[in-house]
PDB file of N, CA and C in Angstrom:
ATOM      1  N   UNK A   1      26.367   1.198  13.998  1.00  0.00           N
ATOM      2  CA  UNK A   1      25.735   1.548  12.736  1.00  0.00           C
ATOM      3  C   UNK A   1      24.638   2.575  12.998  1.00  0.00           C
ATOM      4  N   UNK A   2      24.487   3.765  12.277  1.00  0.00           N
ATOM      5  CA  UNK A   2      23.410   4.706  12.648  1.00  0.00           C
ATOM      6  C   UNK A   2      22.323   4.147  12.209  1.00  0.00           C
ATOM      7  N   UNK A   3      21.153   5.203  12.826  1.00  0.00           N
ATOM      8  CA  UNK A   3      19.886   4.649  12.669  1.00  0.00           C
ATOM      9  C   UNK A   3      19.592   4.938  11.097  1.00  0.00           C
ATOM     10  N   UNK A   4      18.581   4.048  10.369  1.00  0.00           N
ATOM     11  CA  UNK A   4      18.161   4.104   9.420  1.00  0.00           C
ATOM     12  C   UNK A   4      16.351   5.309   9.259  1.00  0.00           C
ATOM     13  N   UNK A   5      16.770   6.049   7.811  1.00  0.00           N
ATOM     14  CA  UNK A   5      15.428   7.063   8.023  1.00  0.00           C
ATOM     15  C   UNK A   5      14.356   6.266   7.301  1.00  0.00           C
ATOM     16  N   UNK A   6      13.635   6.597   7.897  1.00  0.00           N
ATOM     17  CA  UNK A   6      11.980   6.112   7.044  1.00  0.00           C
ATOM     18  C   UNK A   6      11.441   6.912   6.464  1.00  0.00           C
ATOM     19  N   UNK A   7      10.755   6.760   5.094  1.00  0.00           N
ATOM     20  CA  UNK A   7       9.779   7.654   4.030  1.00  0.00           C
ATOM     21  C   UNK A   7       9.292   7.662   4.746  1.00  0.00           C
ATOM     22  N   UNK A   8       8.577   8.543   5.625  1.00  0.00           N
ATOM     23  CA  UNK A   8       7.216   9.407   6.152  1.00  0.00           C
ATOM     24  C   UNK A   8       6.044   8.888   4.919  1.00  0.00           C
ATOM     25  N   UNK A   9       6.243   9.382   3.839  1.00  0.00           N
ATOM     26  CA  UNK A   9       5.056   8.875   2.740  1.00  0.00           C
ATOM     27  C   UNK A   9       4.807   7.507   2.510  1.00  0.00           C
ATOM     28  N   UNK A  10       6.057   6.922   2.564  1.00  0.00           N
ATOM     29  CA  UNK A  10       5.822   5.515   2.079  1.00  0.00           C
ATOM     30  C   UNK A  10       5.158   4.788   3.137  1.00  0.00           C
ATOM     31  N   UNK A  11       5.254   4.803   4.600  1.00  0.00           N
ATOM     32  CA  UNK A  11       4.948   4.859   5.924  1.00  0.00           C
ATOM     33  C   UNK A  11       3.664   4.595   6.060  1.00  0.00           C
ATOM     34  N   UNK A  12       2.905   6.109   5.770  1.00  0.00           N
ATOM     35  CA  UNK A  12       1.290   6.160   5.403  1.00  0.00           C
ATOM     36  C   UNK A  12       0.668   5.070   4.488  1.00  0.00           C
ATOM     37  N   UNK A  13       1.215   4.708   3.366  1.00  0.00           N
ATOM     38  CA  UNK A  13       0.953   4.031   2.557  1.00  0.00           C
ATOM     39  C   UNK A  13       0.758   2.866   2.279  1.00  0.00           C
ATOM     40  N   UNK A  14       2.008   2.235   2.839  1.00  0.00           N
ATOM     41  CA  UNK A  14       2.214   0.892   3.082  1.00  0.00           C
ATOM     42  C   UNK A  14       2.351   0.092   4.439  1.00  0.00           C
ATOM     43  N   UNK A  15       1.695  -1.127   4.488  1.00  0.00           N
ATOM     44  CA  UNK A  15       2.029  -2.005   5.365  1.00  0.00           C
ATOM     45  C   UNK A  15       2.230  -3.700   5.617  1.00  0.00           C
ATOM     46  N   UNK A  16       2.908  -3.872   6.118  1.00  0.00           N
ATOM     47  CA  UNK A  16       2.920  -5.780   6.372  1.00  0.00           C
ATOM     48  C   UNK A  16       2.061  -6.123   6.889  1.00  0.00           C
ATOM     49  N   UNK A  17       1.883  -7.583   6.019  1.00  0.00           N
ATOM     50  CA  UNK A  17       0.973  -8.481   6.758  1.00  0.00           C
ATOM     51  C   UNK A  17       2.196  -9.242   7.399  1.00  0.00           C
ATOM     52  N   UNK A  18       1.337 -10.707   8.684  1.00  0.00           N
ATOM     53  CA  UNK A  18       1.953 -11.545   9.381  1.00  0.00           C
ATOM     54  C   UNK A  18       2.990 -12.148   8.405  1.00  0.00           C
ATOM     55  N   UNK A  19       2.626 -12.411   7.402  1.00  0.00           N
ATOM     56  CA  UNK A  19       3.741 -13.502   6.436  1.00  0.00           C
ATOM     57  C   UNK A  19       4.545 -12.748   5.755  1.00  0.00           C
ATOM     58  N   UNK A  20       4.786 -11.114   6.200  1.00  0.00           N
ATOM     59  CA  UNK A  20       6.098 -10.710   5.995  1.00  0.00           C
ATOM     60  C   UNK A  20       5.612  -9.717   4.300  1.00  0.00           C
ATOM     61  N   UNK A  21       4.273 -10.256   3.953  1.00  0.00           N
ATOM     62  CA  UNK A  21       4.034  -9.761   2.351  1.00  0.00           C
ATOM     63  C   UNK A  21       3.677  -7.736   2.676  1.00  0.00           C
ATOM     64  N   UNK A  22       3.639  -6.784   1.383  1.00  0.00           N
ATOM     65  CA  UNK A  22       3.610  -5.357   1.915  1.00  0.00           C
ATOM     66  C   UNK A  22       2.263  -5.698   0.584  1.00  0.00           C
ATOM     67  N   UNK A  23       1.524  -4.484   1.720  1.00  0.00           N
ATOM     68  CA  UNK A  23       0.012  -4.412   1.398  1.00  0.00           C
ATOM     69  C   UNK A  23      -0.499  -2.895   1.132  1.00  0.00           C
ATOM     70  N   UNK A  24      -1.136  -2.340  -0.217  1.00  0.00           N
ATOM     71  CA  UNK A  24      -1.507  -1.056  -0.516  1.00  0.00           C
ATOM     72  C   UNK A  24      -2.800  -1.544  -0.581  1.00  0.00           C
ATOM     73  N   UNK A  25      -3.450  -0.031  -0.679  1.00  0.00           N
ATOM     74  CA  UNK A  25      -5.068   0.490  -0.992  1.00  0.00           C
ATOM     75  C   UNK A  25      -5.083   0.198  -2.482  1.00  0.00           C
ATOM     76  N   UNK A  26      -6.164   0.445  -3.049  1.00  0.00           N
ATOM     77  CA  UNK A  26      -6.516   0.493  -4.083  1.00  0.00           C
ATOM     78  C   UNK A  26      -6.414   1.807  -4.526  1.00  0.00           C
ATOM     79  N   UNK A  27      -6.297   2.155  -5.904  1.00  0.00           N
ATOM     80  CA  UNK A  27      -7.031   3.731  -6.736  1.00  0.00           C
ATOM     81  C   UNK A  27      -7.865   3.807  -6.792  1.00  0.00           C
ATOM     82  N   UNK A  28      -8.529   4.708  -7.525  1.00  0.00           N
ATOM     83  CA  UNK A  28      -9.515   5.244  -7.620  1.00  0.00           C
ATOM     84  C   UNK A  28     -11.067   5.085  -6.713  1.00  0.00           C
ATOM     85  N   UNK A  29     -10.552   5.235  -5.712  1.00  0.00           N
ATOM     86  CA  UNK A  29     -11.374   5.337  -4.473  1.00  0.00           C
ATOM     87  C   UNK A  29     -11.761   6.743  -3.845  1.00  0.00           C
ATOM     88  N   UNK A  30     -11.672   7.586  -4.776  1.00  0.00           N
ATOM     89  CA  UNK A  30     -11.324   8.754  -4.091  1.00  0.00           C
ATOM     90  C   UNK A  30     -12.167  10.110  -4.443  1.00  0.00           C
ATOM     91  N   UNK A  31     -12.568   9.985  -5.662  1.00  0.00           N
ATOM     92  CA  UNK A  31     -13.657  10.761  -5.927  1.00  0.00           C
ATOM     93  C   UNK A  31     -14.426  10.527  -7.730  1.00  0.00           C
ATOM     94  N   UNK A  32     -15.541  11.026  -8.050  1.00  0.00           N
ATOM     95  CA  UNK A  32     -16.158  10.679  -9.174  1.00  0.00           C
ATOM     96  C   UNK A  32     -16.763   9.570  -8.698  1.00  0.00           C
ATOM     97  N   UNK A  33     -17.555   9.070  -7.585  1.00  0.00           N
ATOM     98  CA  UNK A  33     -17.910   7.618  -7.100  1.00  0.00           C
ATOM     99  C   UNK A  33     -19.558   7.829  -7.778  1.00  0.00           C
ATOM    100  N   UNK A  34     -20.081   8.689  -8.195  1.00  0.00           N
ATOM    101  CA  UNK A  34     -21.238   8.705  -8.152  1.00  0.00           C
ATOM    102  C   UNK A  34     -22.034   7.462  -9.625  1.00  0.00           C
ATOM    103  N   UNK A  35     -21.037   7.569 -10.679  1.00  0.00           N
ATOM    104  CA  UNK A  35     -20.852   7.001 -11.506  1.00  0.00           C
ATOM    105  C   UNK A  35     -19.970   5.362 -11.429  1.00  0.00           C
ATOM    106  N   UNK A  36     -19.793   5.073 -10.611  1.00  0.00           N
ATOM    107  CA  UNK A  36     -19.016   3.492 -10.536  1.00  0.00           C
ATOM    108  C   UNK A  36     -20.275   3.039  -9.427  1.00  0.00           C
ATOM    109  N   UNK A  37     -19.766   1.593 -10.138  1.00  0.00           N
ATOM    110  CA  UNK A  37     -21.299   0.791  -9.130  1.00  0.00           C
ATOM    111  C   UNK A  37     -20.384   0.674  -8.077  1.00  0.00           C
ATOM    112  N   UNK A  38     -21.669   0.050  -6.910  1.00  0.00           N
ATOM    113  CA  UNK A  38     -21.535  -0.495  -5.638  1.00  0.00           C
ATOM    114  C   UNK A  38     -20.494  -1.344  -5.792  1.00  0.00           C
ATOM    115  N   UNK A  39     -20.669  -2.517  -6.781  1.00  0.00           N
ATOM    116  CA  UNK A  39     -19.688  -3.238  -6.637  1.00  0.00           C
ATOM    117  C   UNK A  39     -18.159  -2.902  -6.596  1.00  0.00           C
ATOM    118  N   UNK A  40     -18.310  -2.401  -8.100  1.00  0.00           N
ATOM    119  CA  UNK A  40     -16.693  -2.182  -8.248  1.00  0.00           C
ATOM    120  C   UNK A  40     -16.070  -0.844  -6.934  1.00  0.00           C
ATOM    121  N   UNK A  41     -16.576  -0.227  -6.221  1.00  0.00           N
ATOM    122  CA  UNK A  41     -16.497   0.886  -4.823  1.00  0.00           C
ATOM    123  C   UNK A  41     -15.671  -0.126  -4.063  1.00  0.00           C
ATOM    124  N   UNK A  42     -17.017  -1.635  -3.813  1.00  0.00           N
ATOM    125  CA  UNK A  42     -16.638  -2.346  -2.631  1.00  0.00           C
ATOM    126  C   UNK A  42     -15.369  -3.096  -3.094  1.00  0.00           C
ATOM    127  N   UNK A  43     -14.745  -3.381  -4.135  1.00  0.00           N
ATOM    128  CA  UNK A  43     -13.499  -4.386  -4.563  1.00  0.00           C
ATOM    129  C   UNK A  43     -12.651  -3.022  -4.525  1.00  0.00           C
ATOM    130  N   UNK A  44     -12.928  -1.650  -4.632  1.00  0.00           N
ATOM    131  CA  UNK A  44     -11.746  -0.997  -5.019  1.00  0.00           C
ATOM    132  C   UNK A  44     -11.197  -1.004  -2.749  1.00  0.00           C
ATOM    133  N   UNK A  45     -12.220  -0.971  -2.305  1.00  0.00           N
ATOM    134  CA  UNK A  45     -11.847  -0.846  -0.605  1.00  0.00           C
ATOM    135  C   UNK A  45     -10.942  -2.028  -0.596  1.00  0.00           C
ATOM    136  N   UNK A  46     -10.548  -2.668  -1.061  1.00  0.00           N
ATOM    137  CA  UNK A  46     -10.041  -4.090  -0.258  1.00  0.00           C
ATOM    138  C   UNK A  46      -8.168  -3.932  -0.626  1.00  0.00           C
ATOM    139  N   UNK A  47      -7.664  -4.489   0.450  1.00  0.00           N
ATOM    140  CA  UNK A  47      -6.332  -4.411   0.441  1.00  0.00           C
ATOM    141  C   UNK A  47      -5.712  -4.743  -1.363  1.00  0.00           C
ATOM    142  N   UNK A  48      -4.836  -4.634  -1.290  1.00  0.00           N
ATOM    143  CA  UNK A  48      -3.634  -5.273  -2.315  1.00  0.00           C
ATOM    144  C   UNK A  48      -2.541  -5.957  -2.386  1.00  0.00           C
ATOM    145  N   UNK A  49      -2.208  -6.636  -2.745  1.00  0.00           N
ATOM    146  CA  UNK A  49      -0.585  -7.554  -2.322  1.00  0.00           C
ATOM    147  C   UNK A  49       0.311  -6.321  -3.503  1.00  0.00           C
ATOM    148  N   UNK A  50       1.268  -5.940  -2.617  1.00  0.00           N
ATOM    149  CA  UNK A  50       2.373  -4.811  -3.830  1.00  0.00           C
ATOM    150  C   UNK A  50       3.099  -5.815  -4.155  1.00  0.00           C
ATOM    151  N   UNK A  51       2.904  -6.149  -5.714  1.00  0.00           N
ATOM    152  CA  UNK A  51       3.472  -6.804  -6.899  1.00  0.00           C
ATOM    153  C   UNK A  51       5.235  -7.039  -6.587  1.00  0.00           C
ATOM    154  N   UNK A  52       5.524  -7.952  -6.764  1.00  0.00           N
ATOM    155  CA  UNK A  52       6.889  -8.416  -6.232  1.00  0.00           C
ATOM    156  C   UNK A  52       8.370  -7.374  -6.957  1.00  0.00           C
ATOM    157  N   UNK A  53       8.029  -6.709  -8.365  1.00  0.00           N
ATOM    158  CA  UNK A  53       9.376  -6.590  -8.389  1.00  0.00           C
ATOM    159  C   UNK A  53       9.066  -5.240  -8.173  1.00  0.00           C
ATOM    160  N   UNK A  54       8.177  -4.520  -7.252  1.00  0.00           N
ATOM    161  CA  UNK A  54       7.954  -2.718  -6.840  1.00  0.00           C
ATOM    162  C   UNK A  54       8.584  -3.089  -5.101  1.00  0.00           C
ATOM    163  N   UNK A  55       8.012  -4.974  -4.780  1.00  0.00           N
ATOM    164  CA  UNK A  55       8.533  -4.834  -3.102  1.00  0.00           C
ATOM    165  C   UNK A  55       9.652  -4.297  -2.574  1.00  0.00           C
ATOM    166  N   UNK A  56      11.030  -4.800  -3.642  1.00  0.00           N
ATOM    167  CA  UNK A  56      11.541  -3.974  -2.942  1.00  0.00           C
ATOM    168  C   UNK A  56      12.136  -2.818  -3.073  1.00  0.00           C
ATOM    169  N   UNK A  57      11.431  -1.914  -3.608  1.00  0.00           N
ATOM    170  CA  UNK A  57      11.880  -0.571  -3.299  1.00  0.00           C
ATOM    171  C   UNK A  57      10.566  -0.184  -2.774  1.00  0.00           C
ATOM    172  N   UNK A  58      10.022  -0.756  -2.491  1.00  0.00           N
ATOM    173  CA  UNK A  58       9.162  -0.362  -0.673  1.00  0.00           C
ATOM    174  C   UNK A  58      10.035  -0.822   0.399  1.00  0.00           C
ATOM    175  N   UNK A  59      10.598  -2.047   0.222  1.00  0.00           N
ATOM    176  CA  UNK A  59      11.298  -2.295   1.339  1.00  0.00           C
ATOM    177  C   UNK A  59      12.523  -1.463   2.098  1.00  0.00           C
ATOM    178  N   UNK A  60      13.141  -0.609   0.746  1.00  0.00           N
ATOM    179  CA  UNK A  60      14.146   0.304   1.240  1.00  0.00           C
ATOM    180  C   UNK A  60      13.944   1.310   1.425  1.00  0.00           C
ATOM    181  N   UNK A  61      12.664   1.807   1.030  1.00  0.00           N
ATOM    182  CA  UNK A  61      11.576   3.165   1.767  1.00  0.00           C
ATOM    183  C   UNK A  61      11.623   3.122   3.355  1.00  0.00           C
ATOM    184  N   UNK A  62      11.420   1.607   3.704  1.00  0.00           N
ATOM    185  CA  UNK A  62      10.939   1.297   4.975  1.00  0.00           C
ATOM    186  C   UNK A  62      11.540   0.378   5.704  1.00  0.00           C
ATOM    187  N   UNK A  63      12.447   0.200   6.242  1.00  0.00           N
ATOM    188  CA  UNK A  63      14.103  -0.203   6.988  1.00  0.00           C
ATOM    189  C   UNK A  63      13.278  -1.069   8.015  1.00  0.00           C
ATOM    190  N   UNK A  64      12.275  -0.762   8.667  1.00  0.00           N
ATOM    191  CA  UNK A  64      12.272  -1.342  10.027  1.00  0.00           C
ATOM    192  C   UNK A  64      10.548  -1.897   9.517  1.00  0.00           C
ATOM    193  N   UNK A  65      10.349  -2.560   8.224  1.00  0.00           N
ATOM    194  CA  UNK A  65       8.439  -2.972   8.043  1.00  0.00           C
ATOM    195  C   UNK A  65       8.808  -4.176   8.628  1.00  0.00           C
TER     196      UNK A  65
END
């Protein structure tokens, strides 16, 4: 069976945790910060669980997560 290709983008983007779940960044982290509090900055840094029915078409982005 040939090898399977990987999204290069999706790659960057996404990753597994130990229990197999795929994990994104948050939005709007990225600019206009001067105006959003501290708080909501520090909750936008924190991982994400990718919502179950987007997993898998991450999963077929990414053959070998």
């Amino acid at each position: 069976m040939p090898k399977l290709k990987t999204r290069k983008a999706a790659s960057k983007r996404f990753r597994a945790t130990g229990t197999g779940k795929i994990v994104r960044r948050k939005a709007s982290k990225n600019h206009l910060l001067e105006h959003k509090t501290s708080d909501k900055k520090r909750k936008l840094s924190k991982m994400a669980v990718v919502d179950e029915r987007d997993a898998e078409n991450v999963r077929l982005m990414l053959p070998y997560l």
